[in-house]
N, C-alpha and C. Protein backbone atom coordinates (compact mmCIF):
# COMPACT_ATOMS: atom_id res chain seq x y z
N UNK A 1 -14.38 -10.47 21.99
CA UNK A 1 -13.80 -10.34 23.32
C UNK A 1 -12.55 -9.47 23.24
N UNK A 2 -12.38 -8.97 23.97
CA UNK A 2 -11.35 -7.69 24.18
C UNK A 2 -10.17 -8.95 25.14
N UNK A 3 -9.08 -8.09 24.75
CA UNK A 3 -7.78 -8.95 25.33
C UNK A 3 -7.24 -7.27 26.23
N UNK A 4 -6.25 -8.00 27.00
CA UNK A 4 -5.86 -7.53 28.08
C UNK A 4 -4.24 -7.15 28.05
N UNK A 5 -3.62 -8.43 27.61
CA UNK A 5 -2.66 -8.49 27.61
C UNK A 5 -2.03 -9.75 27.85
N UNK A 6 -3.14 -10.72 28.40
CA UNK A 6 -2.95 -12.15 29.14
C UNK A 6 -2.98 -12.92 28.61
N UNK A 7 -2.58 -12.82 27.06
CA UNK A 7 -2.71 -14.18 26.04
C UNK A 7 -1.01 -14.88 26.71
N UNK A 8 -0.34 -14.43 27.01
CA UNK A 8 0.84 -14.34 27.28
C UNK A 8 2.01 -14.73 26.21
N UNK A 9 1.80 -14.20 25.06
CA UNK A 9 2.37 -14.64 23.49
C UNK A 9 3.35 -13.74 23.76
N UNK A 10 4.39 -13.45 23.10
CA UNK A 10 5.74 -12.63 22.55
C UNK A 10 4.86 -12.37 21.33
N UNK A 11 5.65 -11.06 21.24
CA UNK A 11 5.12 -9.86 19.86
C UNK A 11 3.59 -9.51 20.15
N UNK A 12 2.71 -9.77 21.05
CA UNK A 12 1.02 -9.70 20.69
C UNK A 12 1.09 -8.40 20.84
N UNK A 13 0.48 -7.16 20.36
CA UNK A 13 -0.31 -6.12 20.30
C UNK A 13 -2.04 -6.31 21.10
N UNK A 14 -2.56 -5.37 21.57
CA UNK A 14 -3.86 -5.62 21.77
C UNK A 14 -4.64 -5.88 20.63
N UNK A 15 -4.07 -5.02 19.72
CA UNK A 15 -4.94 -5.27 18.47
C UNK A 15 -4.73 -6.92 17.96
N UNK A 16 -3.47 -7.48 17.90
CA UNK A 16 -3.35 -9.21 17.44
C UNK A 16 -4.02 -9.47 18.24
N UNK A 17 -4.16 -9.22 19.88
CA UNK A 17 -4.74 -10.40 20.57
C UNK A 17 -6.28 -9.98 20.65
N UNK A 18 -7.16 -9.32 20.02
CA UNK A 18 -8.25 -9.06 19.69
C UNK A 18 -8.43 -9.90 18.38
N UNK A 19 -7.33 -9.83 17.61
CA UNK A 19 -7.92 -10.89 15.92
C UNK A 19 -7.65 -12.26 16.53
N UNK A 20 -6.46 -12.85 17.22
CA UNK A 20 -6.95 -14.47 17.83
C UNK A 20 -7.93 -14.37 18.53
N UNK A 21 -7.96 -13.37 19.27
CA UNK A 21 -9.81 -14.00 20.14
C UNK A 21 -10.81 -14.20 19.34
N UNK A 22 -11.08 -13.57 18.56
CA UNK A 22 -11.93 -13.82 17.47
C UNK A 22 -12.06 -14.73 16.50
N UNK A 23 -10.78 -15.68 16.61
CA UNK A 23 -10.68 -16.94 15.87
C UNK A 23 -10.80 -17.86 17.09
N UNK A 24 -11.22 -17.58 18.00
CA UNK A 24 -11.10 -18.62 19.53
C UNK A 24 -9.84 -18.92 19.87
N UNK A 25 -8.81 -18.05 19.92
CA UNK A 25 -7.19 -18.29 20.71
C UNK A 25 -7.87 -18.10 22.18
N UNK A 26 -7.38 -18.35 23.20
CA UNK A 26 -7.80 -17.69 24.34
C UNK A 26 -6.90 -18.20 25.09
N UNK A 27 -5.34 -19.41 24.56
CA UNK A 27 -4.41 -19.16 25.72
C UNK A 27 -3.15 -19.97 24.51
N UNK A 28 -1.83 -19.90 25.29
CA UNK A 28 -0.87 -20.04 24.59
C UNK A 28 -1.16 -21.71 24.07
N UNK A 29 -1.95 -22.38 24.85
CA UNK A 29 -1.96 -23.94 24.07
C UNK A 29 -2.69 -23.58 22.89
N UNK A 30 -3.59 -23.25 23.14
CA UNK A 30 -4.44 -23.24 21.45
C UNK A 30 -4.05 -22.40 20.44
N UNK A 31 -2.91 -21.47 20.73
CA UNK A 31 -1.93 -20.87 19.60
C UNK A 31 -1.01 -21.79 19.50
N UNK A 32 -0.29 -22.44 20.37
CA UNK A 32 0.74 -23.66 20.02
C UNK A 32 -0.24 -24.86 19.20
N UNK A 33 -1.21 -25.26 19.39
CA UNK A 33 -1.64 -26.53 18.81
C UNK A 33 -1.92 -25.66 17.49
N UNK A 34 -2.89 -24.81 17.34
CA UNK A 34 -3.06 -24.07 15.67
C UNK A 34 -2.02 -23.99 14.71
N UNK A 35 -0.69 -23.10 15.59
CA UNK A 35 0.30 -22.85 14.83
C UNK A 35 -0.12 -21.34 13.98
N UNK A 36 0.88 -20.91 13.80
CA UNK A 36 0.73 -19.32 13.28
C UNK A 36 0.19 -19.45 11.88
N UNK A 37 0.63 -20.04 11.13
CA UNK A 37 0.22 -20.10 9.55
C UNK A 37 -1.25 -20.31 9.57
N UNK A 38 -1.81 -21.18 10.79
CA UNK A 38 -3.15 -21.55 10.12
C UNK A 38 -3.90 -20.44 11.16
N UNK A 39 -2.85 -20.16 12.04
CA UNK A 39 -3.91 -19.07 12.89
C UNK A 39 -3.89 -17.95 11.79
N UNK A 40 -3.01 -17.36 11.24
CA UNK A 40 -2.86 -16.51 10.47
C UNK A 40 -4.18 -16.54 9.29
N UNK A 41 -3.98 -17.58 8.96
CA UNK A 41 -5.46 -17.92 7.42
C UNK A 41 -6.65 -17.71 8.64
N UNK A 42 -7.19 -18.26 9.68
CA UNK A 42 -8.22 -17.81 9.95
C UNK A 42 -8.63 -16.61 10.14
N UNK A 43 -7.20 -15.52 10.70
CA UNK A 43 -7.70 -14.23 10.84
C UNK A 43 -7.94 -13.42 9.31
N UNK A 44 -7.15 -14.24 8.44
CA UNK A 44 -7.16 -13.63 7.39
C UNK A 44 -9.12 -13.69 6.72
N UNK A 45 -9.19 -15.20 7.59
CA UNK A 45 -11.05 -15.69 6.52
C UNK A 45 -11.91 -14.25 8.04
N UNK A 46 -11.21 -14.06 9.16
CA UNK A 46 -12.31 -13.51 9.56
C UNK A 46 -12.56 -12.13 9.33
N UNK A 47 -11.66 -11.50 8.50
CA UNK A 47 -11.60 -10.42 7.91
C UNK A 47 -10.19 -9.40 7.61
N UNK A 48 -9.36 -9.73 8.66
CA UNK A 48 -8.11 -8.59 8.20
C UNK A 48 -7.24 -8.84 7.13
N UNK A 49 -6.87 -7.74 6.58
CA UNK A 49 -5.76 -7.63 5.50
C UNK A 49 -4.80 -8.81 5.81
N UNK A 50 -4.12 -9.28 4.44
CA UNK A 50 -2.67 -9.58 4.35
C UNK A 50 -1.90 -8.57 5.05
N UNK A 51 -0.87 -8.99 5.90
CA UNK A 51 0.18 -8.29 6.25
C UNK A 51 1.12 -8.61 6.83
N UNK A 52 2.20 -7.88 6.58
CA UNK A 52 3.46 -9.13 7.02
C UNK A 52 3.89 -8.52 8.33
N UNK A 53 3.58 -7.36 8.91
CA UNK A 53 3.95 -7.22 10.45
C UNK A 53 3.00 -8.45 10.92
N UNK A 54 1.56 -8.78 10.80
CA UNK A 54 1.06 -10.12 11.64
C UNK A 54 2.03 -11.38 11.03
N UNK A 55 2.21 -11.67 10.10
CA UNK A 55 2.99 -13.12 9.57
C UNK A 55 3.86 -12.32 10.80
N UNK A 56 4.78 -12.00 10.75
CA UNK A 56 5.77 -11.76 11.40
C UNK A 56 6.05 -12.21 13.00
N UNK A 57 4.87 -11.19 13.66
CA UNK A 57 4.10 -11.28 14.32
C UNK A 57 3.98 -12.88 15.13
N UNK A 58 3.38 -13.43 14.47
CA UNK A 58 3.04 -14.69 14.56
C UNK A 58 3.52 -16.18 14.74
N UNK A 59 5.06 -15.83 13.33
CA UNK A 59 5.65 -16.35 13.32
C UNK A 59 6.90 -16.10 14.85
N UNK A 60 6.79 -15.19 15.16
CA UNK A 60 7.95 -14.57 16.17
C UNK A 60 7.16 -15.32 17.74
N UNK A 61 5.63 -15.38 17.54
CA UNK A 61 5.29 -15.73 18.68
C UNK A 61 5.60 -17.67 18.94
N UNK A 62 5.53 -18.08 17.53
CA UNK A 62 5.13 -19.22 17.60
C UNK A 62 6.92 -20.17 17.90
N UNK A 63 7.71 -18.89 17.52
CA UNK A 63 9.60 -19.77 17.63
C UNK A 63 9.44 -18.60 19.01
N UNK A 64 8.99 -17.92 20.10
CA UNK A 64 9.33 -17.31 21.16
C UNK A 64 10.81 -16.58 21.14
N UNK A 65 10.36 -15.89 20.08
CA UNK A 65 11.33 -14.76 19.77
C UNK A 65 10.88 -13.28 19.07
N UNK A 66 11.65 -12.46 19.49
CA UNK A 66 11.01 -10.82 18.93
C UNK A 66 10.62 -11.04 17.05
N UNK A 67 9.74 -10.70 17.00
CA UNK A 67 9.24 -10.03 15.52
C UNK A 67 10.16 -9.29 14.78
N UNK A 68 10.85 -8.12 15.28
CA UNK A 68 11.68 -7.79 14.48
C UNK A 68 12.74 -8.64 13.87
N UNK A 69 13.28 -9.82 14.63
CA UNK A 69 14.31 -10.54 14.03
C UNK A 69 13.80 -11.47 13.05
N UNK A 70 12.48 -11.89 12.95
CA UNK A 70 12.06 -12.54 11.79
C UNK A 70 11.73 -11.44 10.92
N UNK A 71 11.55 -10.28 11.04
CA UNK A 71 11.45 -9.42 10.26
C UNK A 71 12.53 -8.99 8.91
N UNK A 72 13.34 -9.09 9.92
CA UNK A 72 14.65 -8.24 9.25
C UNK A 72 15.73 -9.89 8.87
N UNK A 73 15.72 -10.57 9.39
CA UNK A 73 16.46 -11.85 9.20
C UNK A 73 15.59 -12.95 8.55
N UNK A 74 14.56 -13.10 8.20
CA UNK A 74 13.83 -13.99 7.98
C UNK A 74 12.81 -13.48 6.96
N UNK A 75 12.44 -12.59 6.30
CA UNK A 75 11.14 -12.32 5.71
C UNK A 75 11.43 -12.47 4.73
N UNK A 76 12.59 -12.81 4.02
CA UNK A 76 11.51 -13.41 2.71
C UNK A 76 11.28 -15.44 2.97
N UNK A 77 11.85 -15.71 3.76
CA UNK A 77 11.03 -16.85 4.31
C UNK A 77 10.04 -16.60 4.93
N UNK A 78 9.57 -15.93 5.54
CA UNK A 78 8.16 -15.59 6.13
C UNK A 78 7.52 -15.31 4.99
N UNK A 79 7.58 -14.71 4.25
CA UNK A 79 6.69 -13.93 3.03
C UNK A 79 6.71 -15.43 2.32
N UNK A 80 7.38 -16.24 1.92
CA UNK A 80 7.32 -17.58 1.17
C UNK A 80 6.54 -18.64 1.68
N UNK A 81 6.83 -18.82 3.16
CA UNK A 81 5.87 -19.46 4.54
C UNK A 81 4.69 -19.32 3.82
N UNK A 82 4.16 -18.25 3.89
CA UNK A 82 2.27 -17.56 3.84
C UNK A 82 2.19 -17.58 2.39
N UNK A 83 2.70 -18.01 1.31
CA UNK A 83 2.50 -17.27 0.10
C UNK A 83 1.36 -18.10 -0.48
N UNK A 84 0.78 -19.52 -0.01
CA UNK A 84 -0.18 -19.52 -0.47
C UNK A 84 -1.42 -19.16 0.53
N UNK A 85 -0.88 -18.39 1.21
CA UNK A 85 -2.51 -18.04 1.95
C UNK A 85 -2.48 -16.21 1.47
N UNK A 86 -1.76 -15.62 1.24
CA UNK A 86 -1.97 -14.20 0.69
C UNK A 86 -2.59 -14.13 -0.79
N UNK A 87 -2.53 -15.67 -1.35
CA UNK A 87 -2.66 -15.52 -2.99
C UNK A 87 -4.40 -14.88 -2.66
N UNK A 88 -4.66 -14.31 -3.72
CA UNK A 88 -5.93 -14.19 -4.05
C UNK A 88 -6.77 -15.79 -4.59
């Protein structure tokens, strides 16, 4: 399913809100009940790369705050957050 723009998340890209649809996100409750870490591992089992703009991403949607500030203030706790779902 193609997204629009109407997930109504902070930080989503069309492209993020195309990888939660595809894990069955389809509104801000079922990203709040999942939670980013485990939404994150499913997009990771449904095929995309590790990457820390989505941790980021994700994490920024899930505290309703910009991505860049977990980016730049927070990543190596974000990168520690995910570190056992990036392991091989």
């Amino acid at each position: 399913m193609l997204h629009d723009g109407s997930l109504d998340l902070r930080n989503m890209t069309r492209e993020t809100e195309e990888w939660l649809g595809k894990i069955g996100i389809e509104s801000v409750q079922e990203f709040t009940k999942l939670g980013a870490k485990k939404a994150y591992l499913q997009i990771l089992e449904a095929g995309h790369e590790p990457d820390e703009e989505l941790r980021c991403r994700l994490i920024g949607a899930e505290q309703d705050i910009d991505w860049h500030i977990i980016a730049e203030r927070d990543k190596h706790q974000a990168k520690s957050r995910f570190a056992d779902v990036d392991e091989p």
